[in-house]
PDB file of N, CA and C in Angstrom:
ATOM      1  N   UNK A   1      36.610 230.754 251.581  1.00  0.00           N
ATOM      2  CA  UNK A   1      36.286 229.710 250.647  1.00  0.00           C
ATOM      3  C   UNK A   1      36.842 230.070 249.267  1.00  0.00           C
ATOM      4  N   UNK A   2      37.356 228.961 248.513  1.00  0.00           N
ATOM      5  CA  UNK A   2      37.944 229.292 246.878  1.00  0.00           C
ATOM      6  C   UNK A   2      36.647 230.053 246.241  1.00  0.00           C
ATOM      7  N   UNK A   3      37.111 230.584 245.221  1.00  0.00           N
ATOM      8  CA  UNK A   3      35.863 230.833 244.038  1.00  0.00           C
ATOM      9  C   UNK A   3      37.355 231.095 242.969  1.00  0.00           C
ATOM     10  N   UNK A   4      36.675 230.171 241.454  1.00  0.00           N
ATOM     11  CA  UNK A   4      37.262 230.028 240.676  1.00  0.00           C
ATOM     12  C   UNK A   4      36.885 231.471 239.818  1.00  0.00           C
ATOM     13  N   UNK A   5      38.422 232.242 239.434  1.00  0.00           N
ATOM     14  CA  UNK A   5      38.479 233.140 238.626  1.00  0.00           C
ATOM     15  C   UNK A   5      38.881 233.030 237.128  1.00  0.00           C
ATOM     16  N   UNK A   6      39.384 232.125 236.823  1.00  0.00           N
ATOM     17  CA  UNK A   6      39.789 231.747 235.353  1.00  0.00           C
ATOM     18  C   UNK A   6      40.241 230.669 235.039  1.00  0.00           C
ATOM     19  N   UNK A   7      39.131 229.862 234.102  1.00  0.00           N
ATOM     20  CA  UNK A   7      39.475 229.098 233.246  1.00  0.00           C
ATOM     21  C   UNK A   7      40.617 228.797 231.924  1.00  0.00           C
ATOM     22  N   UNK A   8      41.526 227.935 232.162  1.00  0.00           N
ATOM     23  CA  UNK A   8      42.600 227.860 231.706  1.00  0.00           C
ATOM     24  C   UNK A   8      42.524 226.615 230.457  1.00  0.00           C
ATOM     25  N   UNK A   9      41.427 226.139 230.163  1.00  0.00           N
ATOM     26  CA  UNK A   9      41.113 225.413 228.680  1.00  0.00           C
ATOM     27  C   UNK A   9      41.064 226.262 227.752  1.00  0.00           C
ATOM     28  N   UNK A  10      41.796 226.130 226.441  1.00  0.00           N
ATOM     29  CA  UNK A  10      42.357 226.745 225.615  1.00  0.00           C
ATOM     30  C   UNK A  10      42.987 228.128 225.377  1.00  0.00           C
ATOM     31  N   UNK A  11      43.577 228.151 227.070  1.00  0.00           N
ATOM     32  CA  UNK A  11      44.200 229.421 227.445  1.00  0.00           C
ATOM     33  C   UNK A  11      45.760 229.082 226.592  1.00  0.00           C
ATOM     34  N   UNK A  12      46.849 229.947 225.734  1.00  0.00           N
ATOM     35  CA  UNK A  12      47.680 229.834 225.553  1.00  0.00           C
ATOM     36  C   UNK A  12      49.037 229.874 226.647  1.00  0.00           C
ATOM     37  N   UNK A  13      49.634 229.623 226.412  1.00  0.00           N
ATOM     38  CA  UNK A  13      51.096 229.258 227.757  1.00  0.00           C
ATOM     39  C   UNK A  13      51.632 230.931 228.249  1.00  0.00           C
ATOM     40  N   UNK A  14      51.519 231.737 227.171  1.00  0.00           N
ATOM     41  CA  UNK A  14      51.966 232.988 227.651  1.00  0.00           C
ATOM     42  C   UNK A  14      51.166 234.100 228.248  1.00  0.00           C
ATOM     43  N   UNK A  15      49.844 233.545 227.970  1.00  0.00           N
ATOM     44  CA  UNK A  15      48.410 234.898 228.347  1.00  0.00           C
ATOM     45  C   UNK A  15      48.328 233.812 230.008  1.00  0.00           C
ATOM     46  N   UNK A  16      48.369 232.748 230.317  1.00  0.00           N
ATOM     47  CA  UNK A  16      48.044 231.994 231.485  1.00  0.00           C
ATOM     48  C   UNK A  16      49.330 232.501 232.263  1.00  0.00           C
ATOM     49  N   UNK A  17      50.439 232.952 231.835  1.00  0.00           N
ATOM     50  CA  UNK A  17      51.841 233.215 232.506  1.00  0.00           C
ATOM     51  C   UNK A  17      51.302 234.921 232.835  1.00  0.00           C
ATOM     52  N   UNK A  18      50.773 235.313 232.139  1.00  0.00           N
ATOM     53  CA  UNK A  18      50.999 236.892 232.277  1.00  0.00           C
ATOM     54  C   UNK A  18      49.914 237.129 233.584  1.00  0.00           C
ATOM     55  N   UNK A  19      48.440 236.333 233.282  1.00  0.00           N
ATOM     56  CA  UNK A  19      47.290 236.192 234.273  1.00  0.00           C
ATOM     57  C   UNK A  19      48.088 236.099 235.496  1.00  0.00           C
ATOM     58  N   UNK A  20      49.118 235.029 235.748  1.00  0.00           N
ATOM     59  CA  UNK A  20      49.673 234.525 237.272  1.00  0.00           C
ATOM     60  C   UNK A  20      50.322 235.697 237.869  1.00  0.00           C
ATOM     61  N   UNK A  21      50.953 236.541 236.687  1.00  0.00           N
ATOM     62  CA  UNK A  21      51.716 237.408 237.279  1.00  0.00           C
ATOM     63  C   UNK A  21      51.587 238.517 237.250  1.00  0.00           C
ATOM     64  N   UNK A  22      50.228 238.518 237.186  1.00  0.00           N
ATOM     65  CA  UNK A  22      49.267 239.961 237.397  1.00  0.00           C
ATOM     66  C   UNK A  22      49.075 239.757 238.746  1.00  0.00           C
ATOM     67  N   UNK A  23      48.459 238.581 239.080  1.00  0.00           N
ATOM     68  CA  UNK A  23      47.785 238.337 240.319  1.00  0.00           C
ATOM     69  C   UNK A  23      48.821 238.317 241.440  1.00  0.00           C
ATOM     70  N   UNK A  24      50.218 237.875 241.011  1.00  0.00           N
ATOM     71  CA  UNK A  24      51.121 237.674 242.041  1.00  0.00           C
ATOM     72  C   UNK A  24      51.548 239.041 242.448  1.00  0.00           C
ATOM     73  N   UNK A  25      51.783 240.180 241.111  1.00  0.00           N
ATOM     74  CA  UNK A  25      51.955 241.424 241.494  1.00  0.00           C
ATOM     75  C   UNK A  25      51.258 242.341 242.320  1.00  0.00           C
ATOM     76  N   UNK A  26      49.766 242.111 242.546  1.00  0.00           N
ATOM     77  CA  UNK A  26      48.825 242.901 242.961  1.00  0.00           C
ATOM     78  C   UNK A  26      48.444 241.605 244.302  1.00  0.00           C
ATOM     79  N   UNK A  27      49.417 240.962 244.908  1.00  0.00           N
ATOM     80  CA  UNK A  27      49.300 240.389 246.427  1.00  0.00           C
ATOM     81  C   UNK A  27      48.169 239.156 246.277  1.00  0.00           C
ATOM     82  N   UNK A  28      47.552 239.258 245.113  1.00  0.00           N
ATOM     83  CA  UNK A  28      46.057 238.105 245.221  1.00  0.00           C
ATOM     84  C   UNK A  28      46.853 236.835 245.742  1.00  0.00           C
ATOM     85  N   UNK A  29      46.318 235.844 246.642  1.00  0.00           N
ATOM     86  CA  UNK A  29      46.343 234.878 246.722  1.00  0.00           C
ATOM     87  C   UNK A  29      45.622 233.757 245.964  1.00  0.00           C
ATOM     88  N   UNK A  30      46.620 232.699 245.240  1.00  0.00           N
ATOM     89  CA  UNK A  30      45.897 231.859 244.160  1.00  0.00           C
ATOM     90  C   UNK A  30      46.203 230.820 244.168  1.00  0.00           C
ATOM     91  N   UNK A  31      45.460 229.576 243.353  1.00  0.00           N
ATOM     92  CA  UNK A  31      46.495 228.603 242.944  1.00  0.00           C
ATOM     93  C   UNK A  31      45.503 228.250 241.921  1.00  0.00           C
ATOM     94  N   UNK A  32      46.376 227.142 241.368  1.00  0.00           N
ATOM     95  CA  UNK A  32      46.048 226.457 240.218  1.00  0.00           C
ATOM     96  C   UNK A  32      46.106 225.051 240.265  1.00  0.00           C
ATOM     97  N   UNK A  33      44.694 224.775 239.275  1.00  0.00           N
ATOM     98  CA  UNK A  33      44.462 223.342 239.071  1.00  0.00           C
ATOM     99  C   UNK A  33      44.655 222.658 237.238  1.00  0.00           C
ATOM    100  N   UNK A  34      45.433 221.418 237.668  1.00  0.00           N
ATOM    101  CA  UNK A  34      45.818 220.510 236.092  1.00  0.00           C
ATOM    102  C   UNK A  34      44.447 219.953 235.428  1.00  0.00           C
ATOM    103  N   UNK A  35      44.636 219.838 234.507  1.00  0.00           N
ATOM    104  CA  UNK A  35      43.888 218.987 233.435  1.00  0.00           C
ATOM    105  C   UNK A  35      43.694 217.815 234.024  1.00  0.00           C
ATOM    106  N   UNK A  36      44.893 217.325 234.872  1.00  0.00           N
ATOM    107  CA  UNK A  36      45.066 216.047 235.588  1.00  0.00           C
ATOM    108  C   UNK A  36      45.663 215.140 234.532  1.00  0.00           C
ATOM    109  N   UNK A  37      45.770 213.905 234.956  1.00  0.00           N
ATOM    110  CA  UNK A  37      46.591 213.035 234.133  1.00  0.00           C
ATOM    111  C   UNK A  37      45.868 212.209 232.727  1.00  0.00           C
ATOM    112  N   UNK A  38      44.797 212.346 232.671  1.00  0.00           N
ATOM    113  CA  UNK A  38      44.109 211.947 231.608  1.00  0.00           C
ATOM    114  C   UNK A  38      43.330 213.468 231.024  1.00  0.00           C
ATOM    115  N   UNK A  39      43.555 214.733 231.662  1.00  0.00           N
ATOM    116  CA  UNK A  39      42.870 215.810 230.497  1.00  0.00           C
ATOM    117  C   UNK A  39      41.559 215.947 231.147  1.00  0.00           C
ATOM    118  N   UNK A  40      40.942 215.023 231.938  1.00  0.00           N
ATOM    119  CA  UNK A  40      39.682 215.494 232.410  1.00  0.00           C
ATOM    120  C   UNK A  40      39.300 216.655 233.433  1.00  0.00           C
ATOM    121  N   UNK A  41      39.940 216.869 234.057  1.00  0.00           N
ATOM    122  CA  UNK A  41      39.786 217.816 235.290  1.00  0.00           C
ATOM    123  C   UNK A  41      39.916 219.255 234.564  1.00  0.00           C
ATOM    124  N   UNK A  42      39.022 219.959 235.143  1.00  0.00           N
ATOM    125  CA  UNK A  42      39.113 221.804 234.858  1.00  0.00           C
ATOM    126  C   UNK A  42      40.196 222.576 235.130  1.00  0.00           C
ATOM    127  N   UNK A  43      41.141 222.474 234.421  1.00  0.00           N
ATOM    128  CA  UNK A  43      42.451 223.224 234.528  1.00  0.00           C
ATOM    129  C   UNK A  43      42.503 224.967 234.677  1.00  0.00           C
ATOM    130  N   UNK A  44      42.493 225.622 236.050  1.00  0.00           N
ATOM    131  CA  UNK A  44      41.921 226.874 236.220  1.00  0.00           C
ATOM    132  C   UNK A  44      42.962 227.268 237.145  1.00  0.00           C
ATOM    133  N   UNK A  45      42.511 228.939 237.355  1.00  0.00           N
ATOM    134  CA  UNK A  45      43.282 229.666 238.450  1.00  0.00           C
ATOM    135  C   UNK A  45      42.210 229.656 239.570  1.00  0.00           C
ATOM    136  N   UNK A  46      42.046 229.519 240.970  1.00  0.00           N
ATOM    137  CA  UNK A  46      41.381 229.818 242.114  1.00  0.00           C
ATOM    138  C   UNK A  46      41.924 230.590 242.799  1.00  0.00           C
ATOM    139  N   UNK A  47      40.838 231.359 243.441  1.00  0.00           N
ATOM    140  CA  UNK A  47      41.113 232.884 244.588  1.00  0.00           C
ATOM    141  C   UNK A  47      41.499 231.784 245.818  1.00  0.00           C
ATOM    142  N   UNK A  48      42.154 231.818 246.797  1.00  0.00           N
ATOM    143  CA  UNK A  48      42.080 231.638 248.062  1.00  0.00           C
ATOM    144  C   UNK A  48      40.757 231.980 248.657  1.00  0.00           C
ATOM    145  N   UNK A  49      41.008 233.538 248.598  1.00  0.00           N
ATOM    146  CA  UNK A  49      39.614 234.355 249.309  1.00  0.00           C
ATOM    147  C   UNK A  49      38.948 235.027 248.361  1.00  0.00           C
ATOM    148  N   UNK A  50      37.917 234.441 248.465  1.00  0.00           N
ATOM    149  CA  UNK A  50      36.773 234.946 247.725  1.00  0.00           C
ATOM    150  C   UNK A  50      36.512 236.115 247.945  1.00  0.00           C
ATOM    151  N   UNK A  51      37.181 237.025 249.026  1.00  0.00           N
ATOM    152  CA  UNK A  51      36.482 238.548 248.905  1.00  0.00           C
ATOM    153  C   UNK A  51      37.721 239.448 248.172  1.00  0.00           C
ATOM    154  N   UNK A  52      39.183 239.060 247.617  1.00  0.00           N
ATOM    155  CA  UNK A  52      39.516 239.165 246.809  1.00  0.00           C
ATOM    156  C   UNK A  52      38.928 238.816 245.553  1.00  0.00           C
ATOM    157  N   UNK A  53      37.983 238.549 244.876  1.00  0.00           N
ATOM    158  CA  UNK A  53      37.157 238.299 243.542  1.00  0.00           C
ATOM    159  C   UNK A  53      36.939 239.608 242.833  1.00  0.00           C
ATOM    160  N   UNK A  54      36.135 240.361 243.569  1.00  0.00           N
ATOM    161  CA  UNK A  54      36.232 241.397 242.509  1.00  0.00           C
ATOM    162  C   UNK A  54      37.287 242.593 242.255  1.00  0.00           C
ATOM    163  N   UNK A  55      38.258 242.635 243.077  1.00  0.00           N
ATOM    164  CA  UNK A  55      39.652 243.043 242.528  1.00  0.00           C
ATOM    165  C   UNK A  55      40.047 242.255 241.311  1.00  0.00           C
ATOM    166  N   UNK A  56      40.327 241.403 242.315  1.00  0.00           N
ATOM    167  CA  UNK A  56      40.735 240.138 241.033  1.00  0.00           C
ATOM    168  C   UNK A  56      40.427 240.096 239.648  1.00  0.00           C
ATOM    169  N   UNK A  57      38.876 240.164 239.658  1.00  0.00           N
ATOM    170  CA  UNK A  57      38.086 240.200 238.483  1.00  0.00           C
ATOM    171  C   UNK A  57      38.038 241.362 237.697  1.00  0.00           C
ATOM    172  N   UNK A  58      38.593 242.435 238.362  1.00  0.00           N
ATOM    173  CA  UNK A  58      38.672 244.241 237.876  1.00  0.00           C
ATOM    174  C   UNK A  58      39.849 243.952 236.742  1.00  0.00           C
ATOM    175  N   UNK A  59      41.122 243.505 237.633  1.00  0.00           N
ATOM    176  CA  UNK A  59      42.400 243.588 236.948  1.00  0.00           C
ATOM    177  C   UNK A  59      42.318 242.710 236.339  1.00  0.00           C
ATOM    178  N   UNK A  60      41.691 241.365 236.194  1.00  0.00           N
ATOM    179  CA  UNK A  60      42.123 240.674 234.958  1.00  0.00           C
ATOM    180  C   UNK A  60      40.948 241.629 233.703  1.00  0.00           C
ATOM    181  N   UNK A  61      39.900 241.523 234.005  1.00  0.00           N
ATOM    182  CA  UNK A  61      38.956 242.412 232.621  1.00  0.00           C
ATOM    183  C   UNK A  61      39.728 243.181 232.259  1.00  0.00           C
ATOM    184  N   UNK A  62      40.305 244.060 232.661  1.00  0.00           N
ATOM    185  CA  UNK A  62      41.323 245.001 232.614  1.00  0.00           C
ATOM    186  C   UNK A  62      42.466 244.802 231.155  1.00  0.00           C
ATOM    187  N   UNK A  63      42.862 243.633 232.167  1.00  0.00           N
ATOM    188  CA  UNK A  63      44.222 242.967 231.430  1.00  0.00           C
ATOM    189  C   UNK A  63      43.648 242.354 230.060  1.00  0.00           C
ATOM    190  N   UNK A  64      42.554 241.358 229.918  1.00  0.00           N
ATOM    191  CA  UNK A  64      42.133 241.222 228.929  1.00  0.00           C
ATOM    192  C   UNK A  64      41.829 242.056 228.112  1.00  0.00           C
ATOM    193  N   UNK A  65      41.099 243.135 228.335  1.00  0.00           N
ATOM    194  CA  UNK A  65      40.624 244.010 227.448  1.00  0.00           C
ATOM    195  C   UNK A  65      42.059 244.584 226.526  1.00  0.00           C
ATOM    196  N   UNK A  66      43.609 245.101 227.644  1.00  0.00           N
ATOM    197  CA  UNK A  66      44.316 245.331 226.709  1.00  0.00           C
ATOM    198  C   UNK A  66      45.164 244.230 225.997  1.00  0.00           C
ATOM    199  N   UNK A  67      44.988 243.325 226.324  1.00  0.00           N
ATOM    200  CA  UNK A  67      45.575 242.145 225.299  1.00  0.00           C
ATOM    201  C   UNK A  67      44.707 241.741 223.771  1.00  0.00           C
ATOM    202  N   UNK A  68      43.668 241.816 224.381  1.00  0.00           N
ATOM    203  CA  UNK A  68      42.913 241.592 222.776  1.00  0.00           C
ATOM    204  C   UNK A  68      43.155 243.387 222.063  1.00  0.00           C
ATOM    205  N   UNK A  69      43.629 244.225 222.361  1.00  0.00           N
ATOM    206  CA  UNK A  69      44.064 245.284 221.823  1.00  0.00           C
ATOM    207  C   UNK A  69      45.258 244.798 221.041  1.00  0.00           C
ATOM    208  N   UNK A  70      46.033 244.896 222.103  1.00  0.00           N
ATOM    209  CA  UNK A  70      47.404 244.665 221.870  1.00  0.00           C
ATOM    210  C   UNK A  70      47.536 243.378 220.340  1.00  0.00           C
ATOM    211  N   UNK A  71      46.815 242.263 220.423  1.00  0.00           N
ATOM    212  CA  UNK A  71      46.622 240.326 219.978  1.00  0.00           C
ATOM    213  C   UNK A  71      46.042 241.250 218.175  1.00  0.00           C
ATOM    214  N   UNK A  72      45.279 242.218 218.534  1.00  0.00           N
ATOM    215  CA  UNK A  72      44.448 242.561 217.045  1.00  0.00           C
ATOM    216  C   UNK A  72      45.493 243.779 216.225  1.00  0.00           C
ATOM    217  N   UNK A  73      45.997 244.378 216.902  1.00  0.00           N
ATOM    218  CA  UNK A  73      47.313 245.161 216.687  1.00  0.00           C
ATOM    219  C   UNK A  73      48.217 244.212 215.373  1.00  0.00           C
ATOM    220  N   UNK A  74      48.959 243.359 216.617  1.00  0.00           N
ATOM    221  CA  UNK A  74      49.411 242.424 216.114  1.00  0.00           C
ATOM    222  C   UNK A  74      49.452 241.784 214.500  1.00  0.00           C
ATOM    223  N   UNK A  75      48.195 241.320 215.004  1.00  0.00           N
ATOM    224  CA  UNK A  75      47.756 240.411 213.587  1.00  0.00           C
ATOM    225  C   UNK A  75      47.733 241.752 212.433  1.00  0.00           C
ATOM    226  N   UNK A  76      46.719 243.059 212.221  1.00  0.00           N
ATOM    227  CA  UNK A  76      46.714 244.027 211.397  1.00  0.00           C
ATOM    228  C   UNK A  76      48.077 244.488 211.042  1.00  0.00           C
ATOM    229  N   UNK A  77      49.204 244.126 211.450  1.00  0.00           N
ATOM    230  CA  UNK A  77      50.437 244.292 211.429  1.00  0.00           C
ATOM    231  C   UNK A  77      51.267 243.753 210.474  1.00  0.00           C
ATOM    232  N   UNK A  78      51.021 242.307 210.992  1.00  0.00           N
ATOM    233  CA  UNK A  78      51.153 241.163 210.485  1.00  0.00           C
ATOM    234  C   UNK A  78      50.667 240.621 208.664  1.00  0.00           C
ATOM    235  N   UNK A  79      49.483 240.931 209.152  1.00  0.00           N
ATOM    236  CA  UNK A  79      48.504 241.067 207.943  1.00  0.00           C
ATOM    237  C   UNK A  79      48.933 242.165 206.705  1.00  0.00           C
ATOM    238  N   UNK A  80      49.350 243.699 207.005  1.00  0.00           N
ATOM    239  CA  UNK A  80      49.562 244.266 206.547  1.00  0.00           C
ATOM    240  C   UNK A  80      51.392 244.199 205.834  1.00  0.00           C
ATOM    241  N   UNK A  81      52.397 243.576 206.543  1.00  0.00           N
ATOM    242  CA  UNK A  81      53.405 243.078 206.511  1.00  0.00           C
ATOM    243  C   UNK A  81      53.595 241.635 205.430  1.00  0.00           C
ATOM    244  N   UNK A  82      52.287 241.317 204.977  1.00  0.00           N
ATOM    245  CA  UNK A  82      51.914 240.105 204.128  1.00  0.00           C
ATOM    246  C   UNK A  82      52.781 239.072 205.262  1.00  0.00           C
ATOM    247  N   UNK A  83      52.356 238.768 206.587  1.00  0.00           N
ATOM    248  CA  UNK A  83      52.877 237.658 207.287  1.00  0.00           C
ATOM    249  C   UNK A  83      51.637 236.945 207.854  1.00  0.00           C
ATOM    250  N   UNK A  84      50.987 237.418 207.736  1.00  0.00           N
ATOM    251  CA  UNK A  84      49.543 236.584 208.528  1.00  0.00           C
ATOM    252  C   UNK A  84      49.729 234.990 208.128  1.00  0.00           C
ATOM    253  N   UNK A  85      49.530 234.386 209.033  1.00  0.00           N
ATOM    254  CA  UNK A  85      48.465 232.798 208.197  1.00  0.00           C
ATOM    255  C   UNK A  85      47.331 232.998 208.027  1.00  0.00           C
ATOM    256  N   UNK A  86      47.388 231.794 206.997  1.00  0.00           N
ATOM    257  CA  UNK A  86      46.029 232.451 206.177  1.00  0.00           C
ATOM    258  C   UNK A  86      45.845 230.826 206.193  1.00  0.00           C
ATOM    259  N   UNK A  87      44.398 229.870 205.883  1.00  0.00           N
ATOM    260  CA  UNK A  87      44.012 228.959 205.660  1.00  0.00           C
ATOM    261  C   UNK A  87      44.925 228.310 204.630  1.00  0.00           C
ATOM    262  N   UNK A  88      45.324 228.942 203.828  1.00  0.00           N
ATOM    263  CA  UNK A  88      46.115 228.048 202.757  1.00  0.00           C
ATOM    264  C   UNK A  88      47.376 227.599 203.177  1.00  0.00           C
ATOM    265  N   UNK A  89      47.659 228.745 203.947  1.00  0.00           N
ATOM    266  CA  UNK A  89      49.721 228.316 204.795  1.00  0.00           C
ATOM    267  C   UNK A  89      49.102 227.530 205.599  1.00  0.00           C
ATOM    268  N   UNK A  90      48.607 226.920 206.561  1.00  0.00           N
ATOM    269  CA  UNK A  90      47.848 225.772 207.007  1.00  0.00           C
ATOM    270  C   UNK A  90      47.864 225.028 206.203  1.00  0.00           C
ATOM    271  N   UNK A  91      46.970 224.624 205.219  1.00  0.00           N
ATOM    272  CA  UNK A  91      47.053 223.095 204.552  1.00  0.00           C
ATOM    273  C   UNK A  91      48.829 222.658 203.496  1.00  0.00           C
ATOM    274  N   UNK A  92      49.151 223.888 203.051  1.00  0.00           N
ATOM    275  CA  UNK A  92      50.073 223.794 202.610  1.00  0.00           C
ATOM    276  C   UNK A  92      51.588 223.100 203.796  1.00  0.00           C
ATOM    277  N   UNK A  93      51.573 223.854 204.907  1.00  0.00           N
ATOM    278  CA  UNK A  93      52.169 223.301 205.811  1.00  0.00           C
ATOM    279  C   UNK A  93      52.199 222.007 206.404  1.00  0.00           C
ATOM    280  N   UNK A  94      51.255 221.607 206.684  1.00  0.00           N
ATOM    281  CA  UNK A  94      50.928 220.002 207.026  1.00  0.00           C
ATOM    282  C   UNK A  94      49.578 219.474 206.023  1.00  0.00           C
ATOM    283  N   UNK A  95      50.367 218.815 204.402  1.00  0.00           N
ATOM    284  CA  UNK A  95      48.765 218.820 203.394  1.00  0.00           C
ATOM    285  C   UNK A  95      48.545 216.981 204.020  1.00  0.00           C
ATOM    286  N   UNK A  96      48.996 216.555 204.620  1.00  0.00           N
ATOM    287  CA  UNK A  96      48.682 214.880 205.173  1.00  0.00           C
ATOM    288  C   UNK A  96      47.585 214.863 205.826  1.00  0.00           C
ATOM    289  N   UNK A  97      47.835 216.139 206.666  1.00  0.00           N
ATOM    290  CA  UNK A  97      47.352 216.307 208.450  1.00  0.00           C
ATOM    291  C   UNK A  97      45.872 216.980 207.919  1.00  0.00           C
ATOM    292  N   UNK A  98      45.836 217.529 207.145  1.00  0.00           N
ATOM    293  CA  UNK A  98      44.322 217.889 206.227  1.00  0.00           C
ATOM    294  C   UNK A  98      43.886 217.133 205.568  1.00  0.00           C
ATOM    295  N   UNK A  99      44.495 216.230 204.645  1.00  0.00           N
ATOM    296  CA  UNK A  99      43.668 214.953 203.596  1.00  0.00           C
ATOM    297  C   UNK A  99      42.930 214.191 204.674  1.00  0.00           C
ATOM    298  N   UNK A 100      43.515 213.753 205.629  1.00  0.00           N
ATOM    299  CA  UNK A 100      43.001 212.901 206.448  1.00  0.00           C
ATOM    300  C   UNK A 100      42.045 213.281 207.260  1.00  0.00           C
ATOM    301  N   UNK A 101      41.978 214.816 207.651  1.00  0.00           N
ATOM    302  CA  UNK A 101      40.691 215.437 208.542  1.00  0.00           C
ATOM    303  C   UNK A 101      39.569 215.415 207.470  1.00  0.00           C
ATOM    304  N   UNK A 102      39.735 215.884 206.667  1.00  0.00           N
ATOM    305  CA  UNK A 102      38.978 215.937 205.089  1.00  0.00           C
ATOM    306  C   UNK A 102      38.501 214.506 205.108  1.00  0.00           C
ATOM    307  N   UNK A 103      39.114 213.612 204.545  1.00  0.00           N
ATOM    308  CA  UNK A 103      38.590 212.120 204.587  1.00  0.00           C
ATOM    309  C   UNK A 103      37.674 211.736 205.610  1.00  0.00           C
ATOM    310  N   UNK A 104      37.865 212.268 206.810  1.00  0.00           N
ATOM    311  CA  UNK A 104      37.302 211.979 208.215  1.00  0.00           C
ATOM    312  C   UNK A 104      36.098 212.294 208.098  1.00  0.00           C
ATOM    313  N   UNK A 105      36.083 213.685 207.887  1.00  0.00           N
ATOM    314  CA  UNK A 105      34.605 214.556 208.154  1.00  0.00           C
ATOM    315  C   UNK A 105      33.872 213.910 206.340  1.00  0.00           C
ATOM    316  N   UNK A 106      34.790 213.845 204.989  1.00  0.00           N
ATOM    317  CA  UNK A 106      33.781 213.554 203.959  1.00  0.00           C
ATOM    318  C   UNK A 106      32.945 212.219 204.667  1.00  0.00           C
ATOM    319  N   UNK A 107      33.902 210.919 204.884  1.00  0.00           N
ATOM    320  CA  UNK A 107      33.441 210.115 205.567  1.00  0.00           C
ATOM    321  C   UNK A 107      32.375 209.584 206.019  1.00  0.00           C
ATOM    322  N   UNK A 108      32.164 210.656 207.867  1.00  0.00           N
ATOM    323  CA  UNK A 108      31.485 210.809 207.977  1.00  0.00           C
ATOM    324  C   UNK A 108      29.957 211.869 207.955  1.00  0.00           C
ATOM    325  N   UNK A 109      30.196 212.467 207.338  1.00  0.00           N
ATOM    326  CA  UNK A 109      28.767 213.421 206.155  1.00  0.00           C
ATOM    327  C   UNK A 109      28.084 211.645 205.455  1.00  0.00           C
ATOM    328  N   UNK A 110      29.205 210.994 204.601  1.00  0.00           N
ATOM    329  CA  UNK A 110      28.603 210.216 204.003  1.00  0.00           C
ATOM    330  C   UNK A 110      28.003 208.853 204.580  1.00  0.00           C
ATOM    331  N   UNK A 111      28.620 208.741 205.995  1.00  0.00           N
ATOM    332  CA  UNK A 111      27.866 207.781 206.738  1.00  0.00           C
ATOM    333  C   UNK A 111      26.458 208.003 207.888  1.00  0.00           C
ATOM    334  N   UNK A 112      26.799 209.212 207.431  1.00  0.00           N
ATOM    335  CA  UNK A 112      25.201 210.199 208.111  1.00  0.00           C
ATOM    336  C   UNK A 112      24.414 210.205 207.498  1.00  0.00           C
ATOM    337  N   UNK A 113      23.998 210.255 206.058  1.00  0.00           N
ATOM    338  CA  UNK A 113      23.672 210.463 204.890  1.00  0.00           C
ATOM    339  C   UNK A 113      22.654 209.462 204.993  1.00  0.00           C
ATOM    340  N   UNK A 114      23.953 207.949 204.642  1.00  0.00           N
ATOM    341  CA  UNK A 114      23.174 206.470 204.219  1.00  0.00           C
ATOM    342  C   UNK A 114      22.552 206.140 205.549  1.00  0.00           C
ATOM    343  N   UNK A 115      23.039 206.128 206.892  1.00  0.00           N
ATOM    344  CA  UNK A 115      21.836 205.885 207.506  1.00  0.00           C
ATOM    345  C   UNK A 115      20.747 206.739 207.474  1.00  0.00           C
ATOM    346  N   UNK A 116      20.297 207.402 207.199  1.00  0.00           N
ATOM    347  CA  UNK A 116      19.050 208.535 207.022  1.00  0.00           C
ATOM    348  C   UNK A 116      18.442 207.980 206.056  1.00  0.00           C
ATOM    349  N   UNK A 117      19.223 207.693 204.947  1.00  0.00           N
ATOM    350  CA  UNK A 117      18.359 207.400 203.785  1.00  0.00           C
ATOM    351  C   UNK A 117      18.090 205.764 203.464  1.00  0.00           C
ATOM    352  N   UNK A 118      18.515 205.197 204.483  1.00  0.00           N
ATOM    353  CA  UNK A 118      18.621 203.607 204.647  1.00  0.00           C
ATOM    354  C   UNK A 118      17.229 203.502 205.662  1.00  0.00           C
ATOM    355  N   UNK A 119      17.199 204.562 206.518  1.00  0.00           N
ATOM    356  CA  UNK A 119      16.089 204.536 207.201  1.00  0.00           C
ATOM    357  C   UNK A 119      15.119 204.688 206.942  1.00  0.00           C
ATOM    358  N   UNK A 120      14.847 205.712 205.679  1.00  0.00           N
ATOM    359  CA  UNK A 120      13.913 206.095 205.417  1.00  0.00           C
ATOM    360  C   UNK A 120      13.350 205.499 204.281  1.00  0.00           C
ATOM    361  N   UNK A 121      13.748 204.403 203.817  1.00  0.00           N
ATOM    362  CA  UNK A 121      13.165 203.269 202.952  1.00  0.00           C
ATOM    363  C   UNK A 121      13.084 201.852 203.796  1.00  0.00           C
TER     364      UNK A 121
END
């Protein structure tokens, strides 16, 4: 029977590439499921055989553990190199794509607000 080993929602394109080819290297049998055509469906990796799981589950903890090594490396690198993004290279980069999230959320704060206080008189 399947048993799902990893969730692939807000997995990046290259850590979901490296996962496949961990598993393909070490014989696991797998496959994978889409978002589907509208985004709704659980986009994941599945075991074939479930009594492959906790291998499975060894080497990816494994693998994760040295990627968030490797991912924090990185950035302290980066950071130290004065290359990081930082919140400001964000709005500065796209300042439209922020006025308008800004507008969105002041918006609605302020249409949360007046019904509360519309209610409460």
């Amino acid at each position: 029977m399947s048993k799902i080993l990893f969730r692939l929602n807000g997995v990046s394109d290259d850590e979901a590439e490296e996962v496949r080819e961990l598993l393909a290297n070490n014989d696991i049998d797998f496959y994978e499921t889409s978002p589907g055509n509208w985004g709704v469906s659980m986009p994941a990796i599945w075991l074939r055989d479930a009594s492959q799981f906790k291998l499975a589950r060894s080497l990816l903890d494994d693998y994760q553990e040295e990627r968030g090594i490797r991912i924090r490396e990185e950035y302290a690198r980066l950071k130290k190199e004065g290359k990081h993004k930082t919140f400001a290279d964000a709005v500065r980069q796209h300042p439209v794509r922020f006025t308008v999230h800004l507008a969105l959320a002041l918006l609605v704060i302020y249409l949360s607000i007046t019904l509360v206080t519309d209610l409460g008189s």
